[in-house]
N, C-alpha and C. Protein backbone atom coordinates (compact mmCIF):
# COMPACT_ATOMS: atom_id res chain seq x y z
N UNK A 1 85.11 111.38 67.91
CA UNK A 1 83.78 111.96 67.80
C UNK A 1 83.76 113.24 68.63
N UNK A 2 83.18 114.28 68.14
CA UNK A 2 83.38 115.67 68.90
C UNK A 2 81.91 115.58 70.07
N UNK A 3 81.64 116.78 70.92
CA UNK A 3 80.93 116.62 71.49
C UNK A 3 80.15 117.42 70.76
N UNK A 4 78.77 117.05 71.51
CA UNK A 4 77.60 117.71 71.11
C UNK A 4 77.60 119.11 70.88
N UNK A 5 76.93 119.46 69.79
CA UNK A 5 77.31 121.27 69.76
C UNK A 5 76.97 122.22 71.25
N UNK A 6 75.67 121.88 71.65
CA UNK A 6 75.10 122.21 72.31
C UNK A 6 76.23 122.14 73.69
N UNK A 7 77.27 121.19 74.23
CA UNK A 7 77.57 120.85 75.08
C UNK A 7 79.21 121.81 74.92
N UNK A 8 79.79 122.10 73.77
CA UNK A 8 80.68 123.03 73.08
C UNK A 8 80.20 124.27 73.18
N UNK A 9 79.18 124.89 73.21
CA UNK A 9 78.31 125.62 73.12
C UNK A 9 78.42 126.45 74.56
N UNK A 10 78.17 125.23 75.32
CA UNK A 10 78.10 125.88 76.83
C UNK A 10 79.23 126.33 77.59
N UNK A 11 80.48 125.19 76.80
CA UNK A 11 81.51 125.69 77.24
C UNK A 11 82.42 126.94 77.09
N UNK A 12 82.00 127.34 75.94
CA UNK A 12 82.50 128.38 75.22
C UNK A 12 82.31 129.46 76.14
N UNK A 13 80.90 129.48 76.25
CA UNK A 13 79.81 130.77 77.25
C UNK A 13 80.54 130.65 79.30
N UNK A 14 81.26 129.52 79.30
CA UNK A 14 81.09 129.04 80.67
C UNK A 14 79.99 128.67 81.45
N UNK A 15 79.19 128.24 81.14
CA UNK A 15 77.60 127.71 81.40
C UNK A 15 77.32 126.53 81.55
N UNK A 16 78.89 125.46 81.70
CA UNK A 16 78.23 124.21 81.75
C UNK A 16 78.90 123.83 82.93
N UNK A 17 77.70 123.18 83.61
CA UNK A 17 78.12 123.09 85.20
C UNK A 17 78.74 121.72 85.46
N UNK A 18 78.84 121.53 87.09
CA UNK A 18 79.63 120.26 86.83
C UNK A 18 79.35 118.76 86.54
N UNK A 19 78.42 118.75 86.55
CA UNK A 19 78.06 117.47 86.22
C UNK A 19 77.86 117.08 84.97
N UNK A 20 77.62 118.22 84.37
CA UNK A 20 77.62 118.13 82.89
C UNK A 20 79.56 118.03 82.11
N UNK A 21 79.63 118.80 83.06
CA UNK A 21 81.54 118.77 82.69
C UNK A 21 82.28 117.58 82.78
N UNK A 22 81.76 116.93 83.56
CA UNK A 22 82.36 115.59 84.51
C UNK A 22 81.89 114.62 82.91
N UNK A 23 80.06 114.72 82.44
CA UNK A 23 79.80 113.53 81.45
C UNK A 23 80.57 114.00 79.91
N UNK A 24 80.87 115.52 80.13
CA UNK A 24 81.50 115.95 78.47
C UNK A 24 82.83 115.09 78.90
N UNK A 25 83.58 115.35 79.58
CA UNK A 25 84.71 114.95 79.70
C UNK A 25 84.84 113.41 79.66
N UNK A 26 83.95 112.69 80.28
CA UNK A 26 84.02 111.17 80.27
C UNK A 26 83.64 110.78 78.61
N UNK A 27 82.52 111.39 77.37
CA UNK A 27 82.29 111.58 76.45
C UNK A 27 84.08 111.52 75.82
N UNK A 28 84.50 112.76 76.18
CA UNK A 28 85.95 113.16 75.58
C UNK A 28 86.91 111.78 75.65
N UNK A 29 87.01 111.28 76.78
CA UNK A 29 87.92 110.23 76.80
C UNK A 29 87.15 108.85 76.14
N UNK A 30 86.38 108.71 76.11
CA UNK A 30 86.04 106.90 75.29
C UNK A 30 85.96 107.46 74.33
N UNK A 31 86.01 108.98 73.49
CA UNK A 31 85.70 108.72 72.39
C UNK A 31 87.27 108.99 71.73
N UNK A 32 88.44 109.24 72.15
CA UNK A 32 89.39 109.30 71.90
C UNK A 32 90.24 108.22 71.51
N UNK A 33 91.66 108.61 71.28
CA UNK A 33 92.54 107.24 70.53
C UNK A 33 93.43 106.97 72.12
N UNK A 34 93.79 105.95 72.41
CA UNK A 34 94.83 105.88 73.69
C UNK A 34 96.01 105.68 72.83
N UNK A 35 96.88 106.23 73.34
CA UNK A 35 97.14 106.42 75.30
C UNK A 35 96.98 107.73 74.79
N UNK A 36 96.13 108.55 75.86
CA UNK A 36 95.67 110.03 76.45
C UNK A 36 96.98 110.29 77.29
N UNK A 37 97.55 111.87 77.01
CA UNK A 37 98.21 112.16 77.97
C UNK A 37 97.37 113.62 78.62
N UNK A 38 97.54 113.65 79.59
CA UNK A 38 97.04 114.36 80.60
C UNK A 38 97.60 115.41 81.00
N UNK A 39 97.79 116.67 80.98
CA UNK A 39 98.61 117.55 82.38
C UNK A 39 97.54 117.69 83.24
N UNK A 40 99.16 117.59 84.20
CA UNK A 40 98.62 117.58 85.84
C UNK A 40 99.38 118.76 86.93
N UNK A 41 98.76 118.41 87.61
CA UNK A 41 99.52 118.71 88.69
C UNK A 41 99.17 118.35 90.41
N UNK A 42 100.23 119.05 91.08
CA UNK A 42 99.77 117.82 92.18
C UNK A 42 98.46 118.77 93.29
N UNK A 43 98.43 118.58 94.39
CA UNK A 43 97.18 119.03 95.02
C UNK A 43 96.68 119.96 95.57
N UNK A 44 98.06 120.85 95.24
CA UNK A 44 98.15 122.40 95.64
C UNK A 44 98.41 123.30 94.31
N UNK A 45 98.70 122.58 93.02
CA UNK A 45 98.65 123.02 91.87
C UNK A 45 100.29 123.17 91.77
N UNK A 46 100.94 123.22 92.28
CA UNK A 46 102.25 122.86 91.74
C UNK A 46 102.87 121.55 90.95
N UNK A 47 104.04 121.74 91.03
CA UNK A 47 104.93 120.19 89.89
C UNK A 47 103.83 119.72 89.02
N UNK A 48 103.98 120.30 87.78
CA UNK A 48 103.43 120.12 86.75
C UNK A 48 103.44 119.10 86.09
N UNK A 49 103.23 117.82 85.49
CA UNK A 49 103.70 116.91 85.29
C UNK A 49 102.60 116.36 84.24
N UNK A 50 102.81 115.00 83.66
CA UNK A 50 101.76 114.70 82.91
C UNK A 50 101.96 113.09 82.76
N UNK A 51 100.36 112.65 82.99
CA UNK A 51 99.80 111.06 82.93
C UNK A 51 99.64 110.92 81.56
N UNK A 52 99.76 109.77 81.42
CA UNK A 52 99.53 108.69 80.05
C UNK A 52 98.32 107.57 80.95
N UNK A 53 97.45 107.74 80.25
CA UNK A 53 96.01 107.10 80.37
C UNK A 53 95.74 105.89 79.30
N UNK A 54 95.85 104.30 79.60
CA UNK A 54 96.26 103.63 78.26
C UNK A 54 94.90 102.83 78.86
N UNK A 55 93.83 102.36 78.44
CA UNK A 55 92.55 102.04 78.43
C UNK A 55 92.35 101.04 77.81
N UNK A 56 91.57 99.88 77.89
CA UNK A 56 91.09 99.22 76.53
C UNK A 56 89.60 98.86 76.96
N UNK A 57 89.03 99.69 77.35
CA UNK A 57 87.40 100.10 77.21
C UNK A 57 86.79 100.48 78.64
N UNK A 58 85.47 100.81 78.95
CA UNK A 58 85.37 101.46 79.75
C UNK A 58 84.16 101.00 80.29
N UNK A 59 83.61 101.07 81.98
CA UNK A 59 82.51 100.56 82.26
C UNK A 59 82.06 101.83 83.49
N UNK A 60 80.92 101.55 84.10
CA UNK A 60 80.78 102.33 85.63
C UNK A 60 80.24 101.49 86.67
N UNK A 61 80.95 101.75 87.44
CA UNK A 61 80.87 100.84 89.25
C UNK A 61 79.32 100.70 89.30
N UNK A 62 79.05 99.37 89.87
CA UNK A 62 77.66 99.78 90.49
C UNK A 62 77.69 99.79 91.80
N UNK A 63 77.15 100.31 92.41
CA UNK A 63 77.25 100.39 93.73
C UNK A 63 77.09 99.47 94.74
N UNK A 64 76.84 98.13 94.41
CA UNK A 64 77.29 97.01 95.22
C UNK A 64 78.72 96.66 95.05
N UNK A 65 79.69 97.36 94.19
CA UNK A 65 81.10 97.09 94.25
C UNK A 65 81.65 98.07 94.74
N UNK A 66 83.24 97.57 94.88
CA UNK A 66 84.41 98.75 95.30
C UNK A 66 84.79 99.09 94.10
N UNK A 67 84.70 98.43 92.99
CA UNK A 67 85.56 98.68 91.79
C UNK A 67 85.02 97.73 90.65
N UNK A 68 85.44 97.92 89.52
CA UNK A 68 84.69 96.77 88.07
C UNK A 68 85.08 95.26 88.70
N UNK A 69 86.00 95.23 89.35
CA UNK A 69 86.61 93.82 89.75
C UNK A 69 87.71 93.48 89.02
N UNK A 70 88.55 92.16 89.64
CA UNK A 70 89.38 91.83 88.95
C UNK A 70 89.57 91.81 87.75
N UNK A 71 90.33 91.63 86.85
CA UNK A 71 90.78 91.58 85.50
C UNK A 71 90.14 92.86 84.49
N UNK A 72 89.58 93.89 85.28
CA UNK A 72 89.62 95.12 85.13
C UNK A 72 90.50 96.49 85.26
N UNK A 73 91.78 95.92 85.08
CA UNK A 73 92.14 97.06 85.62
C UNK A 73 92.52 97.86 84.67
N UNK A 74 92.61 97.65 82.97
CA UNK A 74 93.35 97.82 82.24
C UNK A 74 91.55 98.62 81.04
N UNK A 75 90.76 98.86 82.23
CA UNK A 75 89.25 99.48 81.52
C UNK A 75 89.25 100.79 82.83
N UNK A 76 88.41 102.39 81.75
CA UNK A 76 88.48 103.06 82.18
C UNK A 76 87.04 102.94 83.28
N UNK A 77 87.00 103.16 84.26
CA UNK A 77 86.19 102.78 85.28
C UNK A 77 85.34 104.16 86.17
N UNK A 78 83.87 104.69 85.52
CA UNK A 78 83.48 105.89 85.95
C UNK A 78 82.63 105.27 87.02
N UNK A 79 82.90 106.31 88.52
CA UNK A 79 82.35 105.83 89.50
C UNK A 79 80.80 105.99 89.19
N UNK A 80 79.72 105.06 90.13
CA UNK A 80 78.93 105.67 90.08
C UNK A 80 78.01 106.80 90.46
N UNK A 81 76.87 107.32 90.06
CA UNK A 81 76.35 108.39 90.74
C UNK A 81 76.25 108.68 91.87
N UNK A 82 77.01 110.25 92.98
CA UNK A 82 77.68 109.91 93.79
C UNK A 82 78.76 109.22 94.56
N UNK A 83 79.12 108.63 93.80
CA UNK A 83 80.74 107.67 94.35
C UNK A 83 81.54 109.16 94.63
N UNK A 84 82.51 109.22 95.97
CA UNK A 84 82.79 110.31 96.92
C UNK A 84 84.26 110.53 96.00
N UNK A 85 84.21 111.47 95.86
CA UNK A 85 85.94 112.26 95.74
C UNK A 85 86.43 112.35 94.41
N UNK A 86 86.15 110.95 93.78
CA UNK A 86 87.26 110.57 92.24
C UNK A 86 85.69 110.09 91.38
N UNK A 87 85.77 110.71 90.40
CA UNK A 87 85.30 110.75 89.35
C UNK A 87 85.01 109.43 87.95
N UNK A 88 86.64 109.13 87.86
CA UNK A 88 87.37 107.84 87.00
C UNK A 88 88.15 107.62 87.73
N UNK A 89 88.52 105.95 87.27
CA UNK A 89 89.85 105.53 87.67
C UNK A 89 90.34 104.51 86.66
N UNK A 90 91.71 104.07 86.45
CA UNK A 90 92.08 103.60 85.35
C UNK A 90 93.40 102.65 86.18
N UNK A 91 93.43 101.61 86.85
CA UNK A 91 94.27 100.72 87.35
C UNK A 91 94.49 101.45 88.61
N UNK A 92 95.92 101.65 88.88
CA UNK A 92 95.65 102.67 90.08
C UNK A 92 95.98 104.05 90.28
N UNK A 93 95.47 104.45 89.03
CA UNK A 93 95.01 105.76 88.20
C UNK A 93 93.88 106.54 88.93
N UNK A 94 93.79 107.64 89.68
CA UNK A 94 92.35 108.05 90.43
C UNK A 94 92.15 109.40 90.08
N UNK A 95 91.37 109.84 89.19
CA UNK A 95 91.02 111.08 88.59
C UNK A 95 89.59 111.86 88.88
N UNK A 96 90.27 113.07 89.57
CA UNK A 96 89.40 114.04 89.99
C UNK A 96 88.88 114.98 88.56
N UNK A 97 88.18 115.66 88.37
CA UNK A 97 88.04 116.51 87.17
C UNK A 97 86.93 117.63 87.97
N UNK A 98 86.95 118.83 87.39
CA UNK A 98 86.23 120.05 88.35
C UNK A 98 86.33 120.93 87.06
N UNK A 99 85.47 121.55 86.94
CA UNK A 99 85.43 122.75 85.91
C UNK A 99 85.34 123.71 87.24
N UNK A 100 85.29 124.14 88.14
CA UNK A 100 85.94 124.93 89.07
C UNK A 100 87.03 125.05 89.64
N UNK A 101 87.56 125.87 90.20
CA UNK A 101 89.39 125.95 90.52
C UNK A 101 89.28 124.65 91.52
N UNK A 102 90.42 124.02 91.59
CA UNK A 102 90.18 122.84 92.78
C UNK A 102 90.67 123.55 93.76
N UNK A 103 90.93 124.30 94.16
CA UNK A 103 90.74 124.64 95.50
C UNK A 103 89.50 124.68 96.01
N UNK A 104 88.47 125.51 95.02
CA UNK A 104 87.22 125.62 95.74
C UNK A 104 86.47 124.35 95.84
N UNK A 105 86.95 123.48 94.39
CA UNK A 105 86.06 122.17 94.54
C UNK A 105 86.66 121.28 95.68
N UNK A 106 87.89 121.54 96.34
CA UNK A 106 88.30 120.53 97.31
C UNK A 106 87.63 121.02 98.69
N UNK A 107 86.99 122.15 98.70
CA UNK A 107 86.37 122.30 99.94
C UNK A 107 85.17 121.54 100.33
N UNK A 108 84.24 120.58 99.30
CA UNK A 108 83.54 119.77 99.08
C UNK A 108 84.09 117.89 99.03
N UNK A 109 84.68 118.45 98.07
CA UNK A 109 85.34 116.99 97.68
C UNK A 109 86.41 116.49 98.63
N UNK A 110 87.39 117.09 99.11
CA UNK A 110 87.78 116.77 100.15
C UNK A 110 88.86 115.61 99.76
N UNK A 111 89.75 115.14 98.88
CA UNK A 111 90.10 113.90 98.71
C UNK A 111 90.87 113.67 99.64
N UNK A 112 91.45 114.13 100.57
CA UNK A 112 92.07 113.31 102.27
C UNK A 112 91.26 112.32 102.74
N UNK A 113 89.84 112.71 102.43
CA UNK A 113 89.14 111.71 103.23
C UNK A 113 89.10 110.23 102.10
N UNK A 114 89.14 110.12 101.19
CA UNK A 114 89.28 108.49 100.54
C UNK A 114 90.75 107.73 101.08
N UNK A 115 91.36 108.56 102.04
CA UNK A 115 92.71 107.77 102.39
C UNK A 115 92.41 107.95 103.86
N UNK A 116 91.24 108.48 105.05
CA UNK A 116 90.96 108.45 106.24
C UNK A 116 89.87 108.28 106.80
N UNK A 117 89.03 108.22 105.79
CA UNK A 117 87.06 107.92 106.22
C UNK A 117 87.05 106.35 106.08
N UNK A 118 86.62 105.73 106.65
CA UNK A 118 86.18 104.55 106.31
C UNK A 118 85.33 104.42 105.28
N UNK A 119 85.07 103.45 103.98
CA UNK A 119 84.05 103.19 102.94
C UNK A 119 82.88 102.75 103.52
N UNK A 120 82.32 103.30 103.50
CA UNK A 120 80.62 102.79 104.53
C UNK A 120 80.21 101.55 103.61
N UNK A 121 79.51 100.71 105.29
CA UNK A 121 79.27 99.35 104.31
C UNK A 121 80.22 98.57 103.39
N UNK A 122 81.29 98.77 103.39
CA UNK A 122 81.60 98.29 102.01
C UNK A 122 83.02 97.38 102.18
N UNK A 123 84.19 98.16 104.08
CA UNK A 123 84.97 97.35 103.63
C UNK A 123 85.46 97.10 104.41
N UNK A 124 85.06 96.97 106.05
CA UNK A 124 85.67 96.50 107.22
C UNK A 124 87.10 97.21 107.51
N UNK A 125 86.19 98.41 108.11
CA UNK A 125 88.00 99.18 108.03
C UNK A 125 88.50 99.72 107.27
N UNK A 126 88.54 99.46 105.82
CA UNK A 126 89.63 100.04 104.87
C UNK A 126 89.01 101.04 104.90
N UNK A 127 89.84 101.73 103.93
CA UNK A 127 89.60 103.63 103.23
C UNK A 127 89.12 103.26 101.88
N UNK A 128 88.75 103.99 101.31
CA UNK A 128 88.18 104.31 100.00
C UNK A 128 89.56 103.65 98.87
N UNK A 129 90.49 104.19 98.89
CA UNK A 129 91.37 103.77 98.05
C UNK A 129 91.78 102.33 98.51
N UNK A 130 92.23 102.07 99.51
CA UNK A 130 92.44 100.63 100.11
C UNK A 130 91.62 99.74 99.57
N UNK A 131 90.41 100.09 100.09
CA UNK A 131 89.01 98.90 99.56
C UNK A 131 88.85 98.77 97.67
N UNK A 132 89.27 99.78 97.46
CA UNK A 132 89.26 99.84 95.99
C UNK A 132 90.47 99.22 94.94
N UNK A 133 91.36 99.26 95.77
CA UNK A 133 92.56 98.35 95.07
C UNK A 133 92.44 96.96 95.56
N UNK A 134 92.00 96.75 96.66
CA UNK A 134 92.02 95.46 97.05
C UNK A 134 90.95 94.62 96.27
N UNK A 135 90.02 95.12 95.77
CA UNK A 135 88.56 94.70 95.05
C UNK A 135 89.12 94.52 93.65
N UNK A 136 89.90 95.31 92.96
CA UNK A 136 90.66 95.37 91.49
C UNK A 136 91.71 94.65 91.73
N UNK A 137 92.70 94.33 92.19
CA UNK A 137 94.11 93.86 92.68
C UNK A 137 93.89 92.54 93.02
N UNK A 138 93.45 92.30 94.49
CA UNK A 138 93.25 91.48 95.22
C UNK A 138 94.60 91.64 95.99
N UNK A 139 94.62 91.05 97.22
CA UNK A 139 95.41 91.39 98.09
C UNK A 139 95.17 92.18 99.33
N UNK A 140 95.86 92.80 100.22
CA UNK A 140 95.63 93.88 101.57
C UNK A 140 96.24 95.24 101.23
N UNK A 141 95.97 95.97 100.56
CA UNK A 141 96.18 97.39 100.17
C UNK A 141 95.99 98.23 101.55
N UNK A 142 97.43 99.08 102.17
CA UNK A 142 97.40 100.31 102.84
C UNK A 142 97.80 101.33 101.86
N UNK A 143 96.60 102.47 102.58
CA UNK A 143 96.45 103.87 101.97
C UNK A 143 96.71 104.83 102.63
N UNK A 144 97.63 105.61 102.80
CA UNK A 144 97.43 106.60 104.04
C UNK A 144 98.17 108.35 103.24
N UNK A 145 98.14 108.92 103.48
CA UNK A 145 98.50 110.23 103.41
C UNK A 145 100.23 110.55 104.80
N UNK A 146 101.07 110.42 104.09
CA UNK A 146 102.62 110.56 105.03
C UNK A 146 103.13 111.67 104.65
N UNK A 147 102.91 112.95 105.37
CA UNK A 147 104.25 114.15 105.28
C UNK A 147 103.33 114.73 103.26
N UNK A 148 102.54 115.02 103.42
CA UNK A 148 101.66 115.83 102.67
C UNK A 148 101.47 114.99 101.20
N UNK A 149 102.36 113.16 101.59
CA UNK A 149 102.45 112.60 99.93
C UNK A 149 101.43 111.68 99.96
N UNK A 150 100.91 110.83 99.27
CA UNK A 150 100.29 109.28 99.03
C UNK A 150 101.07 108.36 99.43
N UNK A 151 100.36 107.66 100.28
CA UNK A 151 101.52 106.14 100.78
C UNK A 151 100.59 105.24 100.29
N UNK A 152 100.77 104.05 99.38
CA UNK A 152 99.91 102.75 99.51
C UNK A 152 100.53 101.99 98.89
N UNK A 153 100.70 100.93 99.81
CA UNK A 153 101.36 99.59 100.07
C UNK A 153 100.54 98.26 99.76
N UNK A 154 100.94 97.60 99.20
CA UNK A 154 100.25 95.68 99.59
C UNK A 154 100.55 95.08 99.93
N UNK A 155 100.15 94.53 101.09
CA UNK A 155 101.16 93.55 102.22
C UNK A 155 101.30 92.26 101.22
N UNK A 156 102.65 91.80 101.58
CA UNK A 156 103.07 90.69 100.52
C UNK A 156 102.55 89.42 101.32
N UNK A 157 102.17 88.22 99.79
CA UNK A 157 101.54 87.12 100.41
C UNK A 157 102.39 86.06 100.76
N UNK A 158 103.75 86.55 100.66
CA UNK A 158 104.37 85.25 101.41
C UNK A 158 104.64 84.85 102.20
N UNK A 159 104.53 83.56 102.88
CA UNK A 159 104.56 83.17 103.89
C UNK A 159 106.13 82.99 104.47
């Protein structure tokens, strides 16, 4: 299904801001065929690379959760209004989207901090990504940022 003219319209002109970019784009992906592949790149815009996004339907957090919950992981998952940094997430898939250069949008968004702020209220300690895999996963998820990469670990349950 295409998007709204009106919403094509704006993009064309550059006139559609971000929040509107953020719902065309979430529009774009449920209404698509999976697996979506993606280009990427990493957080300085180098190593170019590209995700495969494989979905089988889609919901949004409410804000008494960290995440849709268990046996969700395999649904595309839009945070809710205001949820800090990431946009979607898709297992342990975490997608930013900006119709501005991300440099400028990371001066806001900031995503270091979902691997060093604590989740307010929400998770005794953990970080944003921690509390969020552990809520989808189950288990003790570490998140940390090592030597400019992503570190996250799940402490194993055996005894």
């Amino acid at each position: 299904m295409p998007l709204p003219s009106d919403v094509q319209q704006r993009l064309k002109a550059d006139t559609l801001g971000g929040d509107d970019f953020e719902q065309a784009f979430f529009h774009a992906l449920i209404c698509a065929v999976t697996p979506i592949i993606l280009k990427t790149t990493n957080l300085i815009n180098k190593n170019p690379s590209s995700v495969k996004l494989d979905f089988d339907g889609y919901g949004v957090m409410s804000r008494q959760r960290l995440s849709l919950g268990e046996g969700y992981e395999k649904v595309l998952c839009r945070g809710y209004e205001g949820y800090p940094r990431f946009d979607f997430m898709v297992g342990r898939t975490f997608i930013q989207v900006s119709i501005s250069d991300f440099a400028k949008h990371q001066q806001t968004s900031d995503i270091a901090k979902a691997f060093t702020e604590k989740f307010p209220k929400k998770t005794d300690l953990k970080n944003q990504i921690a509390g969020y895999l552990d809520d989808l996963f189950g288990g003790d998820h570490k998140a940390k940022i090592v030597d400019g990469s992503f570190d996250v670990t799940k402490k194993s349950t055996k005894s």
